[in-house]
C-alpha atoms as a PDB file:
ATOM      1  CA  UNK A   1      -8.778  27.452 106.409  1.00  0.00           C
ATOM      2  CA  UNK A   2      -5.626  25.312 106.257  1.00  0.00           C
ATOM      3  CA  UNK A   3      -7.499  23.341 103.403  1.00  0.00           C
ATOM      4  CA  UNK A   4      -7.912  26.762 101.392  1.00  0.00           C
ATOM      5  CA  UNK A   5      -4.413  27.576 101.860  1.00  0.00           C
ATOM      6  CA  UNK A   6      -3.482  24.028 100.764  1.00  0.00           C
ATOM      7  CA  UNK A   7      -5.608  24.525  97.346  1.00  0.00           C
ATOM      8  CA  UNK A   8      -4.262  28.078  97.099  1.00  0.00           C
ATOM      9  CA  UNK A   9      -0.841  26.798  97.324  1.00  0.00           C
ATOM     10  CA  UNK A  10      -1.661  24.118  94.661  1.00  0.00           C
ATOM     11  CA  UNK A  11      -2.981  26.651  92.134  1.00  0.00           C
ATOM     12  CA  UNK A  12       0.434  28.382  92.407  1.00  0.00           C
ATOM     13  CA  UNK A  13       2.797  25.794  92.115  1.00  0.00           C
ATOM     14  CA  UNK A  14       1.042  24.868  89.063  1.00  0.00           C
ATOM     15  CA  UNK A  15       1.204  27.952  87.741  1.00  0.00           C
ATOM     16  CA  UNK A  16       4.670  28.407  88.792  1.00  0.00           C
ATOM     17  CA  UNK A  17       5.423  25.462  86.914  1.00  0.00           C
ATOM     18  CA  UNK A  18       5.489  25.558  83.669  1.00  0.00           C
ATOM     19  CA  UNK A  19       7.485  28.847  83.447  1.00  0.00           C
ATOM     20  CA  UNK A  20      10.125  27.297  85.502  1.00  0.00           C
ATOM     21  CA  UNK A  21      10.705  24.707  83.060  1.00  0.00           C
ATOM     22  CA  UNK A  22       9.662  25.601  79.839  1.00  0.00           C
ATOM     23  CA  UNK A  23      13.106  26.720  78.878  1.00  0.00           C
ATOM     24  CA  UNK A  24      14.616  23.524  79.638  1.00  0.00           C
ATOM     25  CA  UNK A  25      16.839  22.580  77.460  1.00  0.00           C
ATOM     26  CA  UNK A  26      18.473  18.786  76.895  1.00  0.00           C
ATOM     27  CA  UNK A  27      22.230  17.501  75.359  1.00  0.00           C
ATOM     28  CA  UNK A  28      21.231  15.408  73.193  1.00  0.00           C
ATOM     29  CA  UNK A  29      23.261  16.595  70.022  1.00  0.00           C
ATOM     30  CA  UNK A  30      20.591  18.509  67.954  1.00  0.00           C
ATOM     31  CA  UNK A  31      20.536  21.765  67.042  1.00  0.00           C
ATOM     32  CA  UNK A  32      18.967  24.178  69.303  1.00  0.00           C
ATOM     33  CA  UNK A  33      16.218  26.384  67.758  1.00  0.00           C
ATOM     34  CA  UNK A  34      16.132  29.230  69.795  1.00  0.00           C
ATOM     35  CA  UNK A  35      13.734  32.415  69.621  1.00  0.00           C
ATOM     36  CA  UNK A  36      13.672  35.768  71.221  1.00  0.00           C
ATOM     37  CA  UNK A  37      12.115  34.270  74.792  1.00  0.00           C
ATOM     38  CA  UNK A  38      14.353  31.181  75.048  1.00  0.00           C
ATOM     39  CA  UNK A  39      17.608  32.838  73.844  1.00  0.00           C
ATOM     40  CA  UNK A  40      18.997  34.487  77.376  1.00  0.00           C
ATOM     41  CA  UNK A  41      17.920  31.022  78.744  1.00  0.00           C
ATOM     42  CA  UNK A  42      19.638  28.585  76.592  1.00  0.00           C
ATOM     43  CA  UNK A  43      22.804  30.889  76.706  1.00  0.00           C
ATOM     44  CA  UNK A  44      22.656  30.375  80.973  1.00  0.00           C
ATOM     45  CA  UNK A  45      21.424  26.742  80.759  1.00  0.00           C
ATOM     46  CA  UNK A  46      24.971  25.879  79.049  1.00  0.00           C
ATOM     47  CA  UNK A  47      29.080  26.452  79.507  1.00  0.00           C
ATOM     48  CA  UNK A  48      29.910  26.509  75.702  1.00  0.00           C
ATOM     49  CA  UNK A  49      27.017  27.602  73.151  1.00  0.00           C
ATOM     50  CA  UNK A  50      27.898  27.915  69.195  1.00  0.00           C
ATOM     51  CA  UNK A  51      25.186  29.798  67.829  1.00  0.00           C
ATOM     52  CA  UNK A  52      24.863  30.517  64.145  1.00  0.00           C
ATOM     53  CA  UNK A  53      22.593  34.123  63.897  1.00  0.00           C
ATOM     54  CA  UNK A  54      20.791  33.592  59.980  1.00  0.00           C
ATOM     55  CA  UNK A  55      18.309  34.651  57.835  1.00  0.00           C
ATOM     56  CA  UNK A  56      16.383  31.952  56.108  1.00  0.00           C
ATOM     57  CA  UNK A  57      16.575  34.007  52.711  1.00  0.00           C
ATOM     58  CA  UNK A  58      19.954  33.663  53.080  1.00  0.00           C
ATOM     59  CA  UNK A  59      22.281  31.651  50.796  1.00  0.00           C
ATOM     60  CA  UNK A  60      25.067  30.941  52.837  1.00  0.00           C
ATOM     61  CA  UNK A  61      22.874  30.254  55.752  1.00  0.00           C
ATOM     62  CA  UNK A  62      21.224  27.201  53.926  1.00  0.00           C
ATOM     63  CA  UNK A  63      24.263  26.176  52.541  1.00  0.00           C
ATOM     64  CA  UNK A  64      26.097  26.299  56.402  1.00  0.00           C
ATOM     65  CA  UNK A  65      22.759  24.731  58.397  1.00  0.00           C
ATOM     66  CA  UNK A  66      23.493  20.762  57.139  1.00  0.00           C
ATOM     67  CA  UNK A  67      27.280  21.476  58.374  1.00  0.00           C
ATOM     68  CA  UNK A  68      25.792  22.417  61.781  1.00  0.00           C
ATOM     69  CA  UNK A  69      23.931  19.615  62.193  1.00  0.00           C
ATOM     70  CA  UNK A  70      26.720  17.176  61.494  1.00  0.00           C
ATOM     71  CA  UNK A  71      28.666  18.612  63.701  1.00  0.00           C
ATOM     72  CA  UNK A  72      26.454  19.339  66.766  1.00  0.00           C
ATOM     73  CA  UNK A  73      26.253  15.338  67.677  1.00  0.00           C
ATOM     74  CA  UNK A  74      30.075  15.680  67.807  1.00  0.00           C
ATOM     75  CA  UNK A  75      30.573  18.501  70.038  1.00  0.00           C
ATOM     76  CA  UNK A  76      28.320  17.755  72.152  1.00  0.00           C
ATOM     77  CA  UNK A  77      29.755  14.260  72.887  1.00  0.00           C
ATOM     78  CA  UNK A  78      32.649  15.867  73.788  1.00  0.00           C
ATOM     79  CA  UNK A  79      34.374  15.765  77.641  1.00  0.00           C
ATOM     80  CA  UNK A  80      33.127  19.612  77.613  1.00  0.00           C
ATOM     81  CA  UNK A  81      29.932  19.437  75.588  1.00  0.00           C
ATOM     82  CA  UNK A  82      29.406  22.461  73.224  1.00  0.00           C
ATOM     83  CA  UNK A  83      26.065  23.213  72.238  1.00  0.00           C
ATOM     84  CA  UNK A  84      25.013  24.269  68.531  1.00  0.00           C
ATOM     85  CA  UNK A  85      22.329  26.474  68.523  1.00  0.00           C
ATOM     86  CA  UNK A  86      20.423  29.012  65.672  1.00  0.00           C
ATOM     87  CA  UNK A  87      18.314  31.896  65.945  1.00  0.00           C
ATOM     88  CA  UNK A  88      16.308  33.676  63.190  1.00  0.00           C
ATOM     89  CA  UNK A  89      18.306  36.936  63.505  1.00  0.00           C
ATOM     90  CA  UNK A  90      15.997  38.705  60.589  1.00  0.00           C
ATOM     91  CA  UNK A  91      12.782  37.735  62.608  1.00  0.00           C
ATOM     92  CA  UNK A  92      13.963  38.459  66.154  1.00  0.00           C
ATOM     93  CA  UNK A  93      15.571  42.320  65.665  1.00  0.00           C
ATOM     94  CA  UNK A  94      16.099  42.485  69.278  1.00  0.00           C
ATOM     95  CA  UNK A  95      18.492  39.857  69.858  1.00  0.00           C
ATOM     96  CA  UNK A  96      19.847  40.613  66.338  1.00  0.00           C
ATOM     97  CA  UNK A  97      20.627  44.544  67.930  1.00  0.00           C
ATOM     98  CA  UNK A  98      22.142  42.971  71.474  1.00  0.00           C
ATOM     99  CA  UNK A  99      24.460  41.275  69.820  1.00  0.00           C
ATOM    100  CA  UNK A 100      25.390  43.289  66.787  1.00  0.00           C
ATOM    101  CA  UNK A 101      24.426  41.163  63.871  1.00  0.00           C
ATOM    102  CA  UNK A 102      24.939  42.825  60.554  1.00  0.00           C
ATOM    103  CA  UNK A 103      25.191  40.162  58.361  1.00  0.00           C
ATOM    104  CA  UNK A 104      24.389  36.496  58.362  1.00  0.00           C
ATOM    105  CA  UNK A 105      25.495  34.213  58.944  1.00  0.00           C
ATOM    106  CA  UNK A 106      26.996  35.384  61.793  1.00  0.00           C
ATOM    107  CA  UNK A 107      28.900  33.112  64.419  1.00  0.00           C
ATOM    108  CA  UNK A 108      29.756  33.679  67.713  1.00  0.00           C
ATOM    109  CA  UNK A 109      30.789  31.130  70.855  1.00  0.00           C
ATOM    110  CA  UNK A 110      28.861  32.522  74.387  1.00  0.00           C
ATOM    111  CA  UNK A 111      31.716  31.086  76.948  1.00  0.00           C
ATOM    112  CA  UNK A 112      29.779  31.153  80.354  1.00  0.00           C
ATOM    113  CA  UNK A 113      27.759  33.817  78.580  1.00  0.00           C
ATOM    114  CA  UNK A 114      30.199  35.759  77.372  1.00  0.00           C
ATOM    115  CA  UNK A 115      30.269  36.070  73.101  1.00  0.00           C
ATOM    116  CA  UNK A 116      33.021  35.980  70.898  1.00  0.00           C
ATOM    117  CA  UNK A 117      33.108  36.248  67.449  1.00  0.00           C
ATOM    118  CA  UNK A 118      34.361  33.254  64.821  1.00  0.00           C
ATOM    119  CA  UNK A 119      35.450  33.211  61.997  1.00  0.00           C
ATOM    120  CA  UNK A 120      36.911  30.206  61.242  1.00  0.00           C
ATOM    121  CA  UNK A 121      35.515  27.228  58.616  1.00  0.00           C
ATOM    122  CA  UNK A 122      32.447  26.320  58.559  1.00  0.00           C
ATOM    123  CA  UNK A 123      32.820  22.693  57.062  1.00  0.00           C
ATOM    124  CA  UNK A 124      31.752  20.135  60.168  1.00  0.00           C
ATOM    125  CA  UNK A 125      34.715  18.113  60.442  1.00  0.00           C
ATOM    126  CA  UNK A 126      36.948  21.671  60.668  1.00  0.00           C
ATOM    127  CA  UNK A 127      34.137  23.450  62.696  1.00  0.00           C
ATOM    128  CA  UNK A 128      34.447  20.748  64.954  1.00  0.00           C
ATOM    129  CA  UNK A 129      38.381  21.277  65.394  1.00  0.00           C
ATOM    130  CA  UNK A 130      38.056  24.426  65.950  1.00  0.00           C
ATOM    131  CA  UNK A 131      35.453  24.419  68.826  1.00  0.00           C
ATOM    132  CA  UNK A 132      37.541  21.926  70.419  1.00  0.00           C
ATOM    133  CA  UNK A 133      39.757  24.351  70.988  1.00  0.00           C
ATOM    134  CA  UNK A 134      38.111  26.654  73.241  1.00  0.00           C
ATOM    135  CA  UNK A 135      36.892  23.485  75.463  1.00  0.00           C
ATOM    136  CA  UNK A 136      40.538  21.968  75.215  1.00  0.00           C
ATOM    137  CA  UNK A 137      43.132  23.006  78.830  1.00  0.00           C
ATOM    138  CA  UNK A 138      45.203  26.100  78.205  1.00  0.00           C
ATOM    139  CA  UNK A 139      48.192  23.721  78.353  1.00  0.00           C
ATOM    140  CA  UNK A 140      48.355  19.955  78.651  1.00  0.00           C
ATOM    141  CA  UNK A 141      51.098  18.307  80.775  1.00  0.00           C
ATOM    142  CA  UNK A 142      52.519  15.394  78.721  1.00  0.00           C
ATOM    143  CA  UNK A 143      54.236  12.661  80.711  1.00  0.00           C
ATOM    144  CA  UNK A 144      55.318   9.979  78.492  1.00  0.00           C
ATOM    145  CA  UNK A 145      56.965   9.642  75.012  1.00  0.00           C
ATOM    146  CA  UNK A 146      53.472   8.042  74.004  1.00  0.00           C
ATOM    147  CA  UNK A 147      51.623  10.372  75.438  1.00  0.00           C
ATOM    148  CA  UNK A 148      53.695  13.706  73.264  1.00  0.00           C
ATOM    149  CA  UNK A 149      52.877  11.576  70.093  1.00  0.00           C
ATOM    150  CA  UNK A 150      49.273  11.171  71.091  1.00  0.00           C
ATOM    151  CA  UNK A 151      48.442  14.622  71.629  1.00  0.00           C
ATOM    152  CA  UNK A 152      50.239  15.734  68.634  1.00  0.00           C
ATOM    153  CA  UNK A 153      48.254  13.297  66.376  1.00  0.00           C
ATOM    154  CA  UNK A 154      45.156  14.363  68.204  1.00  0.00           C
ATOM    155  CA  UNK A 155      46.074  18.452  67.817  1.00  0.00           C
ATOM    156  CA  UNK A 156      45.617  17.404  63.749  1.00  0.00           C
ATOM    157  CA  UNK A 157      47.048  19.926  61.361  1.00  0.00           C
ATOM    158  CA  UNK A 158      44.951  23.047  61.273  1.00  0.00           C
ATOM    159  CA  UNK A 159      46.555  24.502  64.460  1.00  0.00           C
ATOM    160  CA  UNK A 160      50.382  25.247  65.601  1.00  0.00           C
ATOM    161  CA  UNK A 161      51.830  23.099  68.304  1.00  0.00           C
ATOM    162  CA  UNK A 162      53.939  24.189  71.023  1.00  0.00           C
ATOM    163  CA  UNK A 163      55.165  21.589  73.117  1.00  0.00           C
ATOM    164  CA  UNK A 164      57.723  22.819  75.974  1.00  0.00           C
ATOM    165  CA  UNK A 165      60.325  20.286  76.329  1.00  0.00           C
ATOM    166  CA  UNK A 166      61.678  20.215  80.127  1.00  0.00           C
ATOM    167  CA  UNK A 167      59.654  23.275  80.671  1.00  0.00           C
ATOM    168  CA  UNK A 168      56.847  24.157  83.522  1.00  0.00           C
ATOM    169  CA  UNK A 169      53.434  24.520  82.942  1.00  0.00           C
ATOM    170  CA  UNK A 170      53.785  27.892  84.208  1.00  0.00           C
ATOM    171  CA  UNK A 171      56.467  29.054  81.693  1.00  0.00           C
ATOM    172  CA  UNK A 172      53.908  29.079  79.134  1.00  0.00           C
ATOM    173  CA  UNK A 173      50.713  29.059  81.058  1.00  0.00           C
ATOM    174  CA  UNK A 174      49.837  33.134  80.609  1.00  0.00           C
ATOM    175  CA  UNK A 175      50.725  33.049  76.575  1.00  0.00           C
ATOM    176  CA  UNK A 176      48.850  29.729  76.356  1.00  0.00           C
ATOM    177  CA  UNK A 177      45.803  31.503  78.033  1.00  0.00           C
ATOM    178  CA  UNK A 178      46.818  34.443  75.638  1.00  0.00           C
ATOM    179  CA  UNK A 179      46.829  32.361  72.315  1.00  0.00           C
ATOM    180  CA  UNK A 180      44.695  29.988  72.819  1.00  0.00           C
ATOM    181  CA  UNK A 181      42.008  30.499  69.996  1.00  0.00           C
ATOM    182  CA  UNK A 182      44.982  29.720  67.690  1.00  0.00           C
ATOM    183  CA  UNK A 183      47.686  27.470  68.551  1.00  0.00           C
ATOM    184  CA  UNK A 184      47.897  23.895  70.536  1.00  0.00           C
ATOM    185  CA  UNK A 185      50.011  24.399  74.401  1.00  0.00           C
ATOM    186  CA  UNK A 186      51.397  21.274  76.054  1.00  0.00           C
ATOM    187  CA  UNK A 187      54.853  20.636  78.871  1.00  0.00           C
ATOM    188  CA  UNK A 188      56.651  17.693  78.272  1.00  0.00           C
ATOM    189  CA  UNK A 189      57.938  16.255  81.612  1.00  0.00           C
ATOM    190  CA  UNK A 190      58.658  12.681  81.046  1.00  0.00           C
ATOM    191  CA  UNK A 191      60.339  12.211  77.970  1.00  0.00           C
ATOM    192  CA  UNK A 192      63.443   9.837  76.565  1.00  0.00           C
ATOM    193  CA  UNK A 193      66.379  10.245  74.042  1.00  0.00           C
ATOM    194  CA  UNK A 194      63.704   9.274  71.557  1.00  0.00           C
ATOM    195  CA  UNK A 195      61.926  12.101  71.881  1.00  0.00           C
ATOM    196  CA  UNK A 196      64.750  14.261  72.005  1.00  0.00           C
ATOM    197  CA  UNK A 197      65.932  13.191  68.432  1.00  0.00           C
ATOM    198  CA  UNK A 198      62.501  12.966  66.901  1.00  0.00           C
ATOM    199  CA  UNK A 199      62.130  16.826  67.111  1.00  0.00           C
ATOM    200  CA  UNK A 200      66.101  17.685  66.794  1.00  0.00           C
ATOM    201  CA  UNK A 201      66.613  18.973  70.623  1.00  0.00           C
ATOM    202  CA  UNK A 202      70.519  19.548  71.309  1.00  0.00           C
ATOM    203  CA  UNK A 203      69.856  20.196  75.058  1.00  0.00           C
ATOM    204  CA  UNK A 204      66.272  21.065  77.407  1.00  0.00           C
ATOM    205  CA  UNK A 205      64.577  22.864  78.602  1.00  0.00           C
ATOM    206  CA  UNK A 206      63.080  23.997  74.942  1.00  0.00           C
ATOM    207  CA  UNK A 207      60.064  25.413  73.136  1.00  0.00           C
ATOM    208  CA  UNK A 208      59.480  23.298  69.924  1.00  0.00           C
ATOM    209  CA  UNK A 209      57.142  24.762  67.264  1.00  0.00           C
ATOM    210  CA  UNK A 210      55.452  22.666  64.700  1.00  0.00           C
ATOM    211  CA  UNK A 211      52.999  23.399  61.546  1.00  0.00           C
ATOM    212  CA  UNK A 212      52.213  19.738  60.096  1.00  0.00           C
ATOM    213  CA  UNK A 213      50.408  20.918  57.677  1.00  0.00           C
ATOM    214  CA  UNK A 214      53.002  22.850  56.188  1.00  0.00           C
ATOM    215  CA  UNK A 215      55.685  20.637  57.597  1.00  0.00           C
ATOM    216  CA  UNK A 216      57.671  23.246  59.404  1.00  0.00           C
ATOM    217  CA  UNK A 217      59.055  23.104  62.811  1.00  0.00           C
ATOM    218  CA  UNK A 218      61.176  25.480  64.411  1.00  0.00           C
ATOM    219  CA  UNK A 219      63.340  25.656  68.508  1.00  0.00           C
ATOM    220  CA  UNK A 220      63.414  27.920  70.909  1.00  0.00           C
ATOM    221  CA  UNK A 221      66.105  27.512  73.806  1.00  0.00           C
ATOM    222  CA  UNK A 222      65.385  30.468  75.787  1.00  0.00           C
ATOM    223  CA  UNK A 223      65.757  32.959  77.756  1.00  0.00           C
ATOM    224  CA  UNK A 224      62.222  31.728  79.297  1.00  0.00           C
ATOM    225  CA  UNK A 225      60.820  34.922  79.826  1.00  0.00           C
ATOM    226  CA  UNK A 226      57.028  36.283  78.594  1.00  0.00           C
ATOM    227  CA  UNK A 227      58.804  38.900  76.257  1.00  0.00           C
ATOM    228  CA  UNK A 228      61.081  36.583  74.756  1.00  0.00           C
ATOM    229  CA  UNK A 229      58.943  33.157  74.649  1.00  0.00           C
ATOM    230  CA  UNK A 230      55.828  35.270  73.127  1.00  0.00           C
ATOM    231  CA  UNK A 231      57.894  37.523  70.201  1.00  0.00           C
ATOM    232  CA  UNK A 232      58.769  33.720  69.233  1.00  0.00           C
ATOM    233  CA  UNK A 233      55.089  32.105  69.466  1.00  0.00           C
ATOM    234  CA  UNK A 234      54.189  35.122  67.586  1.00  0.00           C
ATOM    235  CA  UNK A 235      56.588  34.075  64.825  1.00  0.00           C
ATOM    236  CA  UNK A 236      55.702  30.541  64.835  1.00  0.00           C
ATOM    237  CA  UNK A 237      51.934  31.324  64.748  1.00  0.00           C
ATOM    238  CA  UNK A 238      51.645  31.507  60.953  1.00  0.00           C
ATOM    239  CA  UNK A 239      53.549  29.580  58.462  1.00  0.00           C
ATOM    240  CA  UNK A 240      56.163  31.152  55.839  1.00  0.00           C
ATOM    241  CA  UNK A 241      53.347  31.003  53.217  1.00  0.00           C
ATOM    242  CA  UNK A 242      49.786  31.073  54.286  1.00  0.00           C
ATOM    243  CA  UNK A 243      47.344  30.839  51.605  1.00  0.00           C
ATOM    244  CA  UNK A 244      44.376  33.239  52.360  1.00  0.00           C
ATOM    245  CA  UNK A 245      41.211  31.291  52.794  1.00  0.00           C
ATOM    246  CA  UNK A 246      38.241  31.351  54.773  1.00  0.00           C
ATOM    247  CA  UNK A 247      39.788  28.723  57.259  1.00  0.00           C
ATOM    248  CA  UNK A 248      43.259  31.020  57.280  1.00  0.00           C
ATOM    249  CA  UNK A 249      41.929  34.499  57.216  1.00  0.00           C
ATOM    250  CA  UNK A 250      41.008  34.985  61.145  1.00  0.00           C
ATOM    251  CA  UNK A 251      45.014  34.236  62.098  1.00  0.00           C
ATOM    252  CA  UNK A 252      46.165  36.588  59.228  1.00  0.00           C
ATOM    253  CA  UNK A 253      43.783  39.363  60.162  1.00  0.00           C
ATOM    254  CA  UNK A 254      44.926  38.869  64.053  1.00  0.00           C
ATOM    255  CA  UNK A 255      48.576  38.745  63.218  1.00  0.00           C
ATOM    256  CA  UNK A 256      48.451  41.708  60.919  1.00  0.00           C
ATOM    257  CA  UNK A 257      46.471  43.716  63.058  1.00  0.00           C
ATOM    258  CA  UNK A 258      43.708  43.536  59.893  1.00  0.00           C
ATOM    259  CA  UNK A 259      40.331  45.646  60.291  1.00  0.00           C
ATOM    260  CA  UNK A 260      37.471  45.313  58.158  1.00  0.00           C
ATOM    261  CA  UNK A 261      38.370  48.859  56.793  1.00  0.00           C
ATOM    262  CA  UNK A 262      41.947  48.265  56.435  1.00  0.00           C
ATOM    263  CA  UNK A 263      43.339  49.150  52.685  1.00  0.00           C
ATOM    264  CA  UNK A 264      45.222  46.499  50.546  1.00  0.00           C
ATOM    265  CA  UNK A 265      47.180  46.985  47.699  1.00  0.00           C
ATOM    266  CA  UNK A 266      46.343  44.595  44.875  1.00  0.00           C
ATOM    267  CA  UNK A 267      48.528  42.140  43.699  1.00  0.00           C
ATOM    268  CA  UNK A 268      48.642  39.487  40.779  1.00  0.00           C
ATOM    269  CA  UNK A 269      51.215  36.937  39.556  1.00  0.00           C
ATOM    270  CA  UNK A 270      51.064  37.462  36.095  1.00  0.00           C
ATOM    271  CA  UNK A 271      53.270  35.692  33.434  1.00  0.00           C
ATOM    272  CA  UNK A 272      53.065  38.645  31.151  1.00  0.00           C
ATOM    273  CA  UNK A 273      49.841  37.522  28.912  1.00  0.00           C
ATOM    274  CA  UNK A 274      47.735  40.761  28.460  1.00  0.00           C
ATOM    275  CA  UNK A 275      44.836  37.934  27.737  1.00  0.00           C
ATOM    276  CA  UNK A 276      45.182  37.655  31.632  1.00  0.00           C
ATOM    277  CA  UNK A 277      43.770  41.402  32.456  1.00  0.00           C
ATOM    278  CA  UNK A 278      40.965  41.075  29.672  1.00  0.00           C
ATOM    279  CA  UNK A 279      39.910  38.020  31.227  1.00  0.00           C
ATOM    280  CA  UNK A 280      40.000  39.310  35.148  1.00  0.00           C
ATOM    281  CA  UNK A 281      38.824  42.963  34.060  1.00  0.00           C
ATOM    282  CA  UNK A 282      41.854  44.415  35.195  1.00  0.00           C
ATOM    283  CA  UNK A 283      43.295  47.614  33.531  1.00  0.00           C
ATOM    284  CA  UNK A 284      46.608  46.848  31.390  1.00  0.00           C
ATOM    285  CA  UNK A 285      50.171  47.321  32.572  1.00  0.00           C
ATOM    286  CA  UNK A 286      52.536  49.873  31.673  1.00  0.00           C
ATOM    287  CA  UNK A 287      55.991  48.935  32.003  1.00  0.00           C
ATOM    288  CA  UNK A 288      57.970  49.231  34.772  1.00  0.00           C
ATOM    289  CA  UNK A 289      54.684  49.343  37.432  1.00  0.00           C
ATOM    290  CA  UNK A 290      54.548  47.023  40.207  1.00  0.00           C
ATOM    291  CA  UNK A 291      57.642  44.581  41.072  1.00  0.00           C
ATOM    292  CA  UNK A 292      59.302  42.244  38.916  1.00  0.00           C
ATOM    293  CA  UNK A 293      60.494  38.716  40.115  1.00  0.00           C
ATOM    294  CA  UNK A 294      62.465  36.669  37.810  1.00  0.00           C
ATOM    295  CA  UNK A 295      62.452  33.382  38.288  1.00  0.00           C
ATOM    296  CA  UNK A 296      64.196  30.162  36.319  1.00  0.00           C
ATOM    297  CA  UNK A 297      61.819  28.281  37.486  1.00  0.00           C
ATOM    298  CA  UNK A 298      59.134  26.431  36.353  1.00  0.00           C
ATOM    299  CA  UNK A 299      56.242  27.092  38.701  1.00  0.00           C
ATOM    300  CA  UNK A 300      52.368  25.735  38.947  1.00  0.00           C
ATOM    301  CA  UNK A 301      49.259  27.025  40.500  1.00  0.00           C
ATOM    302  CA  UNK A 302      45.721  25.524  40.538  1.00  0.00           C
ATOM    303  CA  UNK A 303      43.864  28.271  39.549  1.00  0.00           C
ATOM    304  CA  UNK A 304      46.241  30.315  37.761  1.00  0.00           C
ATOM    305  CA  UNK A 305      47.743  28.368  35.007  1.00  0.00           C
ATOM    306  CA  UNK A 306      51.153  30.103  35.312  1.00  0.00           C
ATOM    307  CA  UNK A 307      53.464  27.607  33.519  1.00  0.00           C
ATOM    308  CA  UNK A 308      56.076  30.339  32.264  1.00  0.00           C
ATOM    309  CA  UNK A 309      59.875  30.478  33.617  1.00  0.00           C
ATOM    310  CA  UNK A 310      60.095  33.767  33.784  1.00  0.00           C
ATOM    311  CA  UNK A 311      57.027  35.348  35.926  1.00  0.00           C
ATOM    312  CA  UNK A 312      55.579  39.401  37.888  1.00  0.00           C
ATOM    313  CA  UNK A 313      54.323  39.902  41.193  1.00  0.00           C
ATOM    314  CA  UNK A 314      52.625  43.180  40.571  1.00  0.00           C
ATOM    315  CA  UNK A 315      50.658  45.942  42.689  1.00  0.00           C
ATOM    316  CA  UNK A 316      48.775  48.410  42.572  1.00  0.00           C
END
């Protein structure tokens, strides 16, 4: 009897088994393909799981898969791993309906399950900045003059950096938690005169606010309180000028308070040549529509040609 229970328990086990572990999943900087029965696992198995929902008829999808696999070795090396993972959203309807796909490709980031949407670029070396960011501490405590430059040089350019001179972690811990999808937090508490003339401070404790890519910074001295420190991160979020792209458009849309049904009013710089509107299909313009800005200066654009001195913003 003991013997049969022995075998019985045997035949179990191995049955058992293989359902146990045939949703294990390995780190090893690949990308995940996932279908509808390995999809709830794979999201559990990991902290921080990128997944890209596509359609392999789709254009953008084919052009965005390459990008995903450069970059999945990357984030996956890092101190928090990030996993990239796809799923035929077309094929599998269910997930596709959980999650609310309605076009592809669509990307979210499951943080300890949880999904959030992203919209940021999609080329590997920015994707890979930008998932850093939701892996990165809500605000890193900086104690050396080295160790300010390093983190600023590591931030790169396509976020804001706040770094709180003389401040406490906790003076900026809740916004930092708050903002973190779009801006860099750190505390400076060891720092010299150097530092202190590198980024213009006349006294400390302050909040110093820098764009590199747009080579802007800008101080904040106080009063230290949420209301105050937040109305100015909230300035300092977006540059002056922001042009709208792909990588640009989530912090513009946020800022804004942008929907996807939200009505624009159309605007073109226009140096006055009606051979513009033939060319862009736009109806002609009467005078006096729209606003006129004069300018006396000579002005250049990439894809606009405008090479005139004297130059309309106008809208419709």
């Amino acid at each position: 009897m003991p013997c049969d229970l022995v075998i019985l328990a045997l035949c179990l086990v191995s049955s058992i088994v293989p359902s146990i572990f045939c949703h294990e999943f390995k780190l090893n900087g690949k990308v995940l393909e996932l279908d509808e029965s390995k999809f709830d696992a794979a999201i559990s198995s990991f902290d921080f799981v990128f997944v890209d929902f596509y359609a392999p008829w789709c254009g953008h999808c084919k052009r965005l898969s390459p990008e995903l696999d450069k970059a999945a070795p990357m984030v996956s090396g890092l101190k928090t791993p990030i996993v990239i993972a796809k799923i035929d959203a077309d094929k599998y309807s269910r997930i596709a309906s959980k999650y609310e796909i309605d076009g592809f490709p669509t990307l979210k980031i499951f943080m300890n399950g949880v999904p959030t949407n992203y919209y940021g670029p999609r080329k590997a070396d920015l994707l890979v900045r930008y998932l850093r960011k939701f892996v990165a501490p809500d605000v890193t405590v900086l104690e050396s003059d080295y160790s300010i430059t390093e983190f600023v040089e590591a931030a790169g350019t396509s976020f804001p950096i706040f770094i709180g001179v003389g401040l406490e972690e906790s003076a900026l811990s809740n916004l930092a938690i708050k903002f973190k999808k779009r801006a860099w937090f750190s505390v400076a508490k060891d720092f010299s005169e150097k530092t202190m003339g590198l980024y213009d401070l006349d006294k400390v404790p302050a909040l110093v606010a820098l764009h590199p890519n747009f080579n802007e910074k800008n101080i904040f001295y106080g009063p230290f309180k949420d209301n105050f420190v937040e109305e100015f991160i909230q300035q300092c979020l977006l540059p002056l000028t922001l042009p709208i792209t792909r990588e640009s458009w989530q912090d513009f849309a946020e800022a804004f308070e942008v929907g996807r049904k939200t009505p624009f009013p159309k605007m073109v710089v226009w140096d006055g040549n009606e051979v513009f509107f033939s060319e862009i299909g736009i109806r002609g313009v009467s005078k006096g529509e729209g606003t006129r800005v004069e300018s006396n200066e000579t002005t250049s654009a990439d894809d606009i040609h405008m090479m005139q001195c004297s130059w309309s913003i106008l809208t419709f």
